[in-house]
Protein backbone atom coordinates (compact mmCIF):
# COMPACT_ATOMS: atom_id res chain seq x y z
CA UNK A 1 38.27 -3.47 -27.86
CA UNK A 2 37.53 -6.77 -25.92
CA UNK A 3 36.45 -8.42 -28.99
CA UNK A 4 39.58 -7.43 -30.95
CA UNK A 5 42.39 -10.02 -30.91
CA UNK A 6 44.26 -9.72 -33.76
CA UNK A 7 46.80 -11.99 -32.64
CA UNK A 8 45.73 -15.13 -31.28
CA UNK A 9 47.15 -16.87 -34.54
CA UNK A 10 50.68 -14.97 -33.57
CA UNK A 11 52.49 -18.46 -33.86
CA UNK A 12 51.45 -18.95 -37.25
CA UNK A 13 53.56 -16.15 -38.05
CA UNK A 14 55.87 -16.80 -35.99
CA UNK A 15 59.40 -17.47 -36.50
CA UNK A 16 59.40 -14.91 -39.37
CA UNK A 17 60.54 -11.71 -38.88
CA UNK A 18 58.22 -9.66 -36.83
CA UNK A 19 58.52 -5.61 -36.14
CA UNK A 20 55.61 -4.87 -33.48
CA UNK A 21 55.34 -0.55 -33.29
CA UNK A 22 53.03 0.68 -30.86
CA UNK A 23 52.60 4.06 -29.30
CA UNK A 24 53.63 4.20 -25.65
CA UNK A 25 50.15 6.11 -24.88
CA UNK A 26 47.97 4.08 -27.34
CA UNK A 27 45.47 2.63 -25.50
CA UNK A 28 45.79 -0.36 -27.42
CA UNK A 29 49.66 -0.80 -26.29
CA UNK A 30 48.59 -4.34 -24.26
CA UNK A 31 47.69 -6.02 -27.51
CA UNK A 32 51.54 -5.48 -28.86
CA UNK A 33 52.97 -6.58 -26.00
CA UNK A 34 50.43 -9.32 -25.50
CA UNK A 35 51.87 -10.53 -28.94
CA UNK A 36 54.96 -9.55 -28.57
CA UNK A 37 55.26 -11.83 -26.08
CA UNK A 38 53.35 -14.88 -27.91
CA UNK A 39 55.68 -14.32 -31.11
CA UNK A 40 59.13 -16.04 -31.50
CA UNK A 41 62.22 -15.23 -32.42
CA UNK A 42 63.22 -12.95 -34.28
CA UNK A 43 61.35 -10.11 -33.09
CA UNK A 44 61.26 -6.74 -31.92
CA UNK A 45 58.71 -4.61 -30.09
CA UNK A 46 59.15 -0.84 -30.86
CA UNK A 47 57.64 1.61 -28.06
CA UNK A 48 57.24 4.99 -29.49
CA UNK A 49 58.03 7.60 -26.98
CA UNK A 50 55.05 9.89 -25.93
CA UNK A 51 52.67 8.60 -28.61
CA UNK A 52 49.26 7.69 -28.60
CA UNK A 53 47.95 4.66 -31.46
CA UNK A 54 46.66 7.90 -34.04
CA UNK A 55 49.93 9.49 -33.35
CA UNK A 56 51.60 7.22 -35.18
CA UNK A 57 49.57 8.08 -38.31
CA UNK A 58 49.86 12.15 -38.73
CA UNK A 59 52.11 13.44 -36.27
CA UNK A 60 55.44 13.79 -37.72
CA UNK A 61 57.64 13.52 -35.06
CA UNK A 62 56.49 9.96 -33.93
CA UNK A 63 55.06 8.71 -37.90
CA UNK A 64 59.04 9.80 -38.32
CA UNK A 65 60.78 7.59 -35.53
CA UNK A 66 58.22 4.79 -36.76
CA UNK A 67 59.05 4.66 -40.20
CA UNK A 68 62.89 4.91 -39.43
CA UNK A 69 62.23 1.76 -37.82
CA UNK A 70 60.73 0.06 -40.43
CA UNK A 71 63.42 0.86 -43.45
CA UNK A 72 66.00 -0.79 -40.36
CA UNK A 73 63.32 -3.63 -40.18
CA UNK A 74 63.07 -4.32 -43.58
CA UNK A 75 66.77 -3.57 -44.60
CA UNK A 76 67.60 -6.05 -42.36
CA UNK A 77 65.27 -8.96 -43.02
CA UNK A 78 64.02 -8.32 -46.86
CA UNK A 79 66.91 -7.50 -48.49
């Protein structure tokens, strides 16, 4: 993972909206926070409780608390 930085262009998208979800467990959590904290306002960074990064994907009770997120997210800011 040391050659994956996804967002070192984070200001470019920056000041839209931006909804950062990232399992509490993933292993991969530093690179949300990493950009969370590079990214402007408005933003959010969502921490799912208990979850690992493949959580998020197939296990119900954390894809659920995820996508309830997102239709807030996106009510919010695309509508």
């Amino acid at each position: 993972m040391m050659n994956f930085f996804p967002f070192v262009q984070i200001e470019t998208i920056s000041p839209r909206p931006i909804l950062i979800i990232a399992g509490e467990r993933a292993a991969s959590a530093y690179f949300s926070q990493d950009a969370y904290s590079k990214a402007a306002q408005p933003k959010e960074l969502f921490i799912v409780p208990g979850a690992t990064h493949v959580d998020l994907y197939d296990r119900p009770q954390y894809v659920g608390q995820a996508v309830e997120k997102l239709a807030k997210f996106y009510g919010q800011y695309l509508t």
